[in-house]
Each structure stands twice: as C-alpha cells, then as structure tokens.
Protein backbone atom coordinates (compact mmCIF):
# COMPACT_ATOMS: atom_id res chain seq x y z
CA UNK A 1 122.65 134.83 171.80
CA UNK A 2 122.15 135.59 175.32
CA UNK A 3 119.28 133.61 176.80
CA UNK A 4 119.70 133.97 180.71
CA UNK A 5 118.28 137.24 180.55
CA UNK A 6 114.82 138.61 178.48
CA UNK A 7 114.39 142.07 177.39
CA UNK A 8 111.40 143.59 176.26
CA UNK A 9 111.09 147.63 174.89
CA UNK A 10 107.52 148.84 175.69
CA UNK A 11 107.29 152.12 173.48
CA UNK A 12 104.91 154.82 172.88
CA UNK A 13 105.58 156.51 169.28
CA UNK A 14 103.91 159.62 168.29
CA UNK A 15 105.40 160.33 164.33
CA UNK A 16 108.00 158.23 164.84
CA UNK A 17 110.97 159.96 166.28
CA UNK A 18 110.69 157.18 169.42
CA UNK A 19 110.08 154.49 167.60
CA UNK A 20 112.91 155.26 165.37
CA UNK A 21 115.59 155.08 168.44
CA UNK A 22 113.44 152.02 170.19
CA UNK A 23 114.07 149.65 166.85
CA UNK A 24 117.95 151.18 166.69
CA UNK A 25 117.93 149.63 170.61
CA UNK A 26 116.53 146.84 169.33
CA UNK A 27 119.03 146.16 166.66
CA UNK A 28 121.99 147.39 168.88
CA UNK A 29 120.67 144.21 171.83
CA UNK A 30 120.19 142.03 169.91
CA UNK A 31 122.92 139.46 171.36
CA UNK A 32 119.72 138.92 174.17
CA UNK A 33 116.63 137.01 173.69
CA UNK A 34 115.33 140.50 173.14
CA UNK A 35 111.48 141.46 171.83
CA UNK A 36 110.35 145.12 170.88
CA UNK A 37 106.36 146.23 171.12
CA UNK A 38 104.33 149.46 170.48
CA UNK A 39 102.17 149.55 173.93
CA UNK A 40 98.55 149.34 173.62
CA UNK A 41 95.18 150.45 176.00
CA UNK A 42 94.23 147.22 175.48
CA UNK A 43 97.62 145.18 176.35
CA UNK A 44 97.85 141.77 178.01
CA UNK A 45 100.11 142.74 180.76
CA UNK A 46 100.55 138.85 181.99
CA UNK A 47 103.30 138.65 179.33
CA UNK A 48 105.45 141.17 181.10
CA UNK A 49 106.45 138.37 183.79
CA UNK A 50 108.34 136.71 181.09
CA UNK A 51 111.21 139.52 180.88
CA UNK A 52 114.01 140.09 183.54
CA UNK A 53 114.58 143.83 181.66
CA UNK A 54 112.17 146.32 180.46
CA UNK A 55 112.86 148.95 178.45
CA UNK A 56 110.62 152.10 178.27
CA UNK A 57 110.47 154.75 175.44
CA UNK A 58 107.62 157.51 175.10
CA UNK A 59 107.90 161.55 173.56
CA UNK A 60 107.54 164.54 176.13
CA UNK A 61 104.37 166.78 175.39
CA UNK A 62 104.09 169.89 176.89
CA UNK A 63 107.18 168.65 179.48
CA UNK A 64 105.49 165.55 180.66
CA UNK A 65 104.79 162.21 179.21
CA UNK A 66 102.95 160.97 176.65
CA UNK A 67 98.89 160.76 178.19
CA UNK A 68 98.70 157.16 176.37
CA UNK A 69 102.40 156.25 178.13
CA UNK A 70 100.97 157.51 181.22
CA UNK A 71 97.77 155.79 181.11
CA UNK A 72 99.39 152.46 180.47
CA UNK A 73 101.71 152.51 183.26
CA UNK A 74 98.93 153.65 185.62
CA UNK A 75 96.89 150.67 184.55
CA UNK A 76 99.79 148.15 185.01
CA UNK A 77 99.25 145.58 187.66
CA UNK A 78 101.69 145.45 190.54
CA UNK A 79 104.85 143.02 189.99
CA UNK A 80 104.75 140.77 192.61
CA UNK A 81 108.56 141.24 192.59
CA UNK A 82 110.89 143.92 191.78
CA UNK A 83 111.30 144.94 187.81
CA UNK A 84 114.24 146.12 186.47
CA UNK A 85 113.91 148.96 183.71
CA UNK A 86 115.21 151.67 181.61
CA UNK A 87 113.32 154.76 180.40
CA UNK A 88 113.90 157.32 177.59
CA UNK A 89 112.09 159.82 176.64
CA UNK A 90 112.21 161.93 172.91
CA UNK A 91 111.24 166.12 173.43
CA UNK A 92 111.36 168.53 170.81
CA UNK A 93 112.45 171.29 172.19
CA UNK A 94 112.41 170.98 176.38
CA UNK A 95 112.48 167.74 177.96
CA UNK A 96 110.99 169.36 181.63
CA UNK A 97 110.36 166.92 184.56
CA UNK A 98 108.68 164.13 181.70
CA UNK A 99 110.94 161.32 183.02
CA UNK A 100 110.36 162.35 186.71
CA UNK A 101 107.06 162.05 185.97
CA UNK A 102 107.27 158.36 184.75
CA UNK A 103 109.67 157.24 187.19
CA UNK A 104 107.43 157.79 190.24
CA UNK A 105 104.29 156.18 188.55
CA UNK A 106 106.68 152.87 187.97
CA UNK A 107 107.54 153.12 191.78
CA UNK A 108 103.93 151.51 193.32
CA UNK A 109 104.12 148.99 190.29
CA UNK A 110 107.57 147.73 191.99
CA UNK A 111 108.83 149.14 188.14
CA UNK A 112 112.84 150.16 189.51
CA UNK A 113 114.46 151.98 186.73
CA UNK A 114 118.14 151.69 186.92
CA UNK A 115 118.92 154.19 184.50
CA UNK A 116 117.07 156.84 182.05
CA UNK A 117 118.11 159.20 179.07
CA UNK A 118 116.59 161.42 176.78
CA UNK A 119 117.36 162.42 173.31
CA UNK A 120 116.48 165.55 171.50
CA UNK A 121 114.34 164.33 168.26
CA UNK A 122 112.15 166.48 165.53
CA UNK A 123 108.98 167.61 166.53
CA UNK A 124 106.18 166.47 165.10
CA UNK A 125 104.16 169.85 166.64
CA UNK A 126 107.05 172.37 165.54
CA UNK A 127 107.58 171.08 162.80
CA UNK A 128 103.66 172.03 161.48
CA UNK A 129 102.90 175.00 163.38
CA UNK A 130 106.05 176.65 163.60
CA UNK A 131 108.11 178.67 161.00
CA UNK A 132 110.26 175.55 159.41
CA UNK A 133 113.84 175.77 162.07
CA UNK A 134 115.90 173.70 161.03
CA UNK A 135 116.31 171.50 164.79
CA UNK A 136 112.92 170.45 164.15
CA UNK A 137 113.30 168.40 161.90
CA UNK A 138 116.72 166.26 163.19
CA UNK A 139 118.31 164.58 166.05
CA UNK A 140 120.59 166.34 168.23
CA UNK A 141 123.88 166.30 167.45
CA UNK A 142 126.08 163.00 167.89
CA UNK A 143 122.94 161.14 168.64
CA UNK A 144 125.01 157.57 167.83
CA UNK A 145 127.64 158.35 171.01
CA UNK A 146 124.97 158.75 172.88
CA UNK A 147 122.72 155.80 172.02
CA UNK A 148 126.35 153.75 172.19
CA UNK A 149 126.99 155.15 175.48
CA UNK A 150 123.02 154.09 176.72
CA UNK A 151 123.91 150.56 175.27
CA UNK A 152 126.37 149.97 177.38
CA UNK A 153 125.42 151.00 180.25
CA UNK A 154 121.92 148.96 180.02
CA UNK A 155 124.11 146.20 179.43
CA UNK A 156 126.05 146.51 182.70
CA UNK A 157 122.85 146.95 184.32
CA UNK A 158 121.31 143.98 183.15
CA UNK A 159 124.29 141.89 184.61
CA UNK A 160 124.22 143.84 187.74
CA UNK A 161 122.96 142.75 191.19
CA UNK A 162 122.15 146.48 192.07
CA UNK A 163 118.52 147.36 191.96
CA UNK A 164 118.35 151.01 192.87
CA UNK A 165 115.85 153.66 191.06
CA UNK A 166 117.78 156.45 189.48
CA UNK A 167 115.64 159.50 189.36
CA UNK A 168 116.55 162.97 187.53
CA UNK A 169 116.98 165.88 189.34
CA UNK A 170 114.08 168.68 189.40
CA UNK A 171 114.08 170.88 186.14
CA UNK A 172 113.97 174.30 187.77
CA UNK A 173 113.29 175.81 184.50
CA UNK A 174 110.10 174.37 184.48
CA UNK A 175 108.58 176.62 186.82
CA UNK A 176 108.92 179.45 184.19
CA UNK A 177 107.57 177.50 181.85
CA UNK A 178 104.26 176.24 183.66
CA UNK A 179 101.94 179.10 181.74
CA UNK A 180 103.16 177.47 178.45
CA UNK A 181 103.10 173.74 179.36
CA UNK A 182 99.25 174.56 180.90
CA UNK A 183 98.65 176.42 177.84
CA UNK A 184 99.77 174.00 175.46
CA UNK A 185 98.06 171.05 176.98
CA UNK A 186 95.17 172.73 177.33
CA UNK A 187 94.28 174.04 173.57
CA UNK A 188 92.56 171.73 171.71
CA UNK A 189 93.72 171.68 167.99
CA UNK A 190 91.08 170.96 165.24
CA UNK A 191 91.93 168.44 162.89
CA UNK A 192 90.08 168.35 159.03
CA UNK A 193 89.72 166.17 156.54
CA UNK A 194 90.04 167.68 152.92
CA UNK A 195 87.54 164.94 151.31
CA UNK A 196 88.52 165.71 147.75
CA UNK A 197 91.93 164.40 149.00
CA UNK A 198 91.34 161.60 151.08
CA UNK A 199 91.82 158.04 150.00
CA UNK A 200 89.29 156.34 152.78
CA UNK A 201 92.75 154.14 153.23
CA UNK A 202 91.71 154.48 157.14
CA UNK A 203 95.47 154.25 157.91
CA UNK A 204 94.68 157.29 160.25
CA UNK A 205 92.52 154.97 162.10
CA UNK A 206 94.25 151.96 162.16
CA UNK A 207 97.15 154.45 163.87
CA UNK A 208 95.96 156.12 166.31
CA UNK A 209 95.79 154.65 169.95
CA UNK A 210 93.68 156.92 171.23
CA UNK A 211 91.00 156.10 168.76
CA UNK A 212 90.30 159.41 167.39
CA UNK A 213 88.67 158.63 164.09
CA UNK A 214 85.32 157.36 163.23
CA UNK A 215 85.45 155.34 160.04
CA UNK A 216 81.52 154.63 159.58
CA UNK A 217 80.82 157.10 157.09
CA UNK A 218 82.19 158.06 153.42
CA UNK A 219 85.46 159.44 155.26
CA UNK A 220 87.18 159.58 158.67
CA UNK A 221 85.70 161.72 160.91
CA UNK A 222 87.74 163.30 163.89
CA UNK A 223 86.87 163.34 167.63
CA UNK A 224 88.88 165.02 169.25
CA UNK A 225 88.05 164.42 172.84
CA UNK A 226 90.57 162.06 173.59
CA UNK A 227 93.46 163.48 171.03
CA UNK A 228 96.96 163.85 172.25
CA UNK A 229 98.30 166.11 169.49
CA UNK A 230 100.96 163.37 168.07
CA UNK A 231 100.07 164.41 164.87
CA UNK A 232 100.81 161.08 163.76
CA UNK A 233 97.46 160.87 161.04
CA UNK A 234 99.03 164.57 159.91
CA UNK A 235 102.19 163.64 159.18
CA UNK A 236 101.65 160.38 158.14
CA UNK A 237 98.36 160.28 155.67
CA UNK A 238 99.40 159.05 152.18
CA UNK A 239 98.10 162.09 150.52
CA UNK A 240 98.13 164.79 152.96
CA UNK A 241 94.73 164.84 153.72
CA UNK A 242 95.04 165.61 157.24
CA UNK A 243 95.37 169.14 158.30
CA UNK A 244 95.29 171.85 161.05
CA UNK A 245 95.37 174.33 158.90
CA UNK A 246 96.06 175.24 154.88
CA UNK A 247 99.33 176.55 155.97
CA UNK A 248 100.24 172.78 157.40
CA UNK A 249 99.00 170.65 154.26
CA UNK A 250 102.30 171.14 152.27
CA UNK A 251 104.79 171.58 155.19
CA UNK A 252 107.71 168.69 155.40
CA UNK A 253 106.13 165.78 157.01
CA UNK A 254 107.35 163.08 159.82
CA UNK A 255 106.73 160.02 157.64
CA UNK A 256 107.98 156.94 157.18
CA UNK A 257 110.36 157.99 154.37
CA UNK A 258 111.49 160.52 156.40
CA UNK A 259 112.69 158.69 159.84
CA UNK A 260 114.43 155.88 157.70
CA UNK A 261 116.30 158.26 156.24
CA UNK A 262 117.64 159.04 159.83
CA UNK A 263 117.26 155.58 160.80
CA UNK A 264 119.85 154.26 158.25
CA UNK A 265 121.93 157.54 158.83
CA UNK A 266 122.51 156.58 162.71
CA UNK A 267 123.30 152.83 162.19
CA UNK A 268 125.94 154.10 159.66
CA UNK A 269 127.41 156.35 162.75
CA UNK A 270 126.97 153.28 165.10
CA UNK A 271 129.00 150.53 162.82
C-alpha cells in the first residue's frame, strides 16, 4: 500500500446509485491509504487536512447538485493551501450544468478539481413516478470501461505536479430545459405513511440528512420543508410504508438488494 499520498471520497447518496460507484472507487484505490465517508451537515471538516486527494460524488436533481452536496461545500472552510480533487456526479436522465455548478463553489475553498465524470445511474424519481422504462432502473451501458478509464486517470493525477481546475463546458441544452428544471425543483411532493404498514423501525429517520422525519409520536411523521426528493425512505423502508402515491407503493424499489445486485455485476466487468 501506497502511503505517500491520502485519499478521501466525500459522497452524497440519494437511493444509492452514488454510493454504489463511490464504494466500487473505493475498492478499485485501494493500493492508497484510502478512506470513504457519506458527508454530513454536521461534519468535522478539520479532518480534511489529513488527505492530499479528495474525491467528490453527489446525484444531479433537476440538472444541478444535490442541495445537501451543495450546502456542505458552501459551508467548508477555506484550505489554507490548494486541494486537489475529483468530482462525479450520477443523473438519471440529463446531467445539465450539475458539475459546473460544483466546480465553481470548490473554487473560493482553494478545492482545484483536476478532473470530473459523470455516469448515467437509475433514478430513484423515474423510477416511482414514471411509467416503469427500462433505463431507469440500470447503469449506462459499459459502465466498468468507464469507471476503469476514471481510475486511471485519478491515479495519474494524484502523482502529478499539475494543479489546474478542469471545468465542463456549458450544456446549451439546458436553456430549453429551464421551465422543467424550475418546475421540478419547485413542486413539493407529499410523502405518507400507511400506519397499518409501518414497522416504527425509524430507519427512514436514521437516513435521511436532511432530517425530514419526526419520530416522537406512534409513527414517523414527514416535514417536508427541507426534503430534497431522494426518495431514499421510499425506496428503502423495509415494508413499503413510504409512499407518494398508491400507484408508487408496489413499484420496483432502489434498495439495498437491488444496487448489490449491480454492485457485484460491475466488479465482475472490472476483474
């Protein structure tokens, strides 16, 4: 193992389908003194001056970045010297101007990201509200070339002395969607609890980073002010308690079972 050099991956996981490729990053670096967390509101950002590389993975909502990614880079102190880093993002069906996004709030932190990618993933909003297509619910095709190919070339930037920020180019396309990506952000989706279903397990809870759920009573109730429509407590409540709608109770779910299936799938590919 590699000890001259520390990496860290920061992610942001709504149902999983970041996660998923963060811990196949993980597993794929592992010849470095390497660590992988899940960020937090409440994170201890001292411990980021221990790591000479970070990795950062969040999903694109509605064409920009994850409102809990966001807010954690935002409150990031300033490094008092340059950062190297690497940024992903995970879209469903457009990717817009997301890493764009990112990249220029890492630019007054002194955050340089040397390199970025994204990777088509299911989505954990089609996959619930739309009629069941089958690219909602899988990775885009050849998805192990690609993370191979984003291996290497975070290796050679680790080694290298070059420190310039690499930036996509503008998505034009995203000025015909604007209506939608306003739309979308803007409608507020109302979450219910079917109580003769629910478990009080709390697991929704215990989840969700933008502490949605109230846990004081008999069962968890939602508040939705500060929801970012992951859908995580949807897709991943033991016993579908969760809904939007009845429509959405028995629709395929993002779960656990269902990105290790993938998980194990890729690493296969990437032997």
């Amino acid at each position: 193992m590699e000890y001259t050099h520390r990496i860290l991956i920061l992610y942001h996981s709504g149902a999983g389908s970041t996660k998923t490729i963060a811990e196949l990053y993980y597993e794929q670096l592992d010849m470095y003194s390497i660590d992988i967390n899940p960020i937090g509101l409440e994170y201890d950002y001292k411990k980021l001056h221990d790591y000479s590389f970070i990795i950062f993975a969040f999903p694109t909502y509605h064409c920009s970045p994850s409102p809990s990614m966001m807010q954690f880079i935002k409150n990031m102190p300033t490094f008092d010297k340059p950062k190297k880093a690497f940024v992903f993002t995970t879209y469903g069906l457009l990717s817009g101007n997301a890493l764009r996004e990112f990249i220029k709030e890492c630019l007054p932190k002194n955050i340089i990201v040397n390199g970025y990618s994204v990777y088509r993933a299911p989505a954990a909003d089609g996959a619930l509200l739309l009629p069941p297509i089958p690219f909602m619910f899988d990775f885009e095709k050849n998805i192990a070339l690609k993370i191979k190919s984003d291996i290497k070339r975070i290796q050679q930037m680790i080694h290298s002395e070059t420190c310039k920020v690499q930036c996509p180019s503008y998505k034009l396309y995203e000025i015909l969607n604007y209506p939608n990506k306003v739309g979308g952000k803007a409608y507020r989706h109302k979450l219910k609890v079917l109580e003769n279903h629910c478990v009080n397990c709390k697991k929704c809870a215990d989840d969700c980073i933008r502490k949605c759920w109230n846990t004081a009573g008999k069962y968890p109730q939602y508040k939705g002010e500060e929801c970012e429509f992951c859908f995580k407590c949807v897709h991943h409540c033991p016993n579908e308690a969760i809904i939007i709608s009845a429509k959405t109770r028995k629709r395929t779910k993002l779960n656990e079972s269902f990105y290790q299936d993938f998980k194990e799938r890729i690493k296969n590919e990437l032997l």
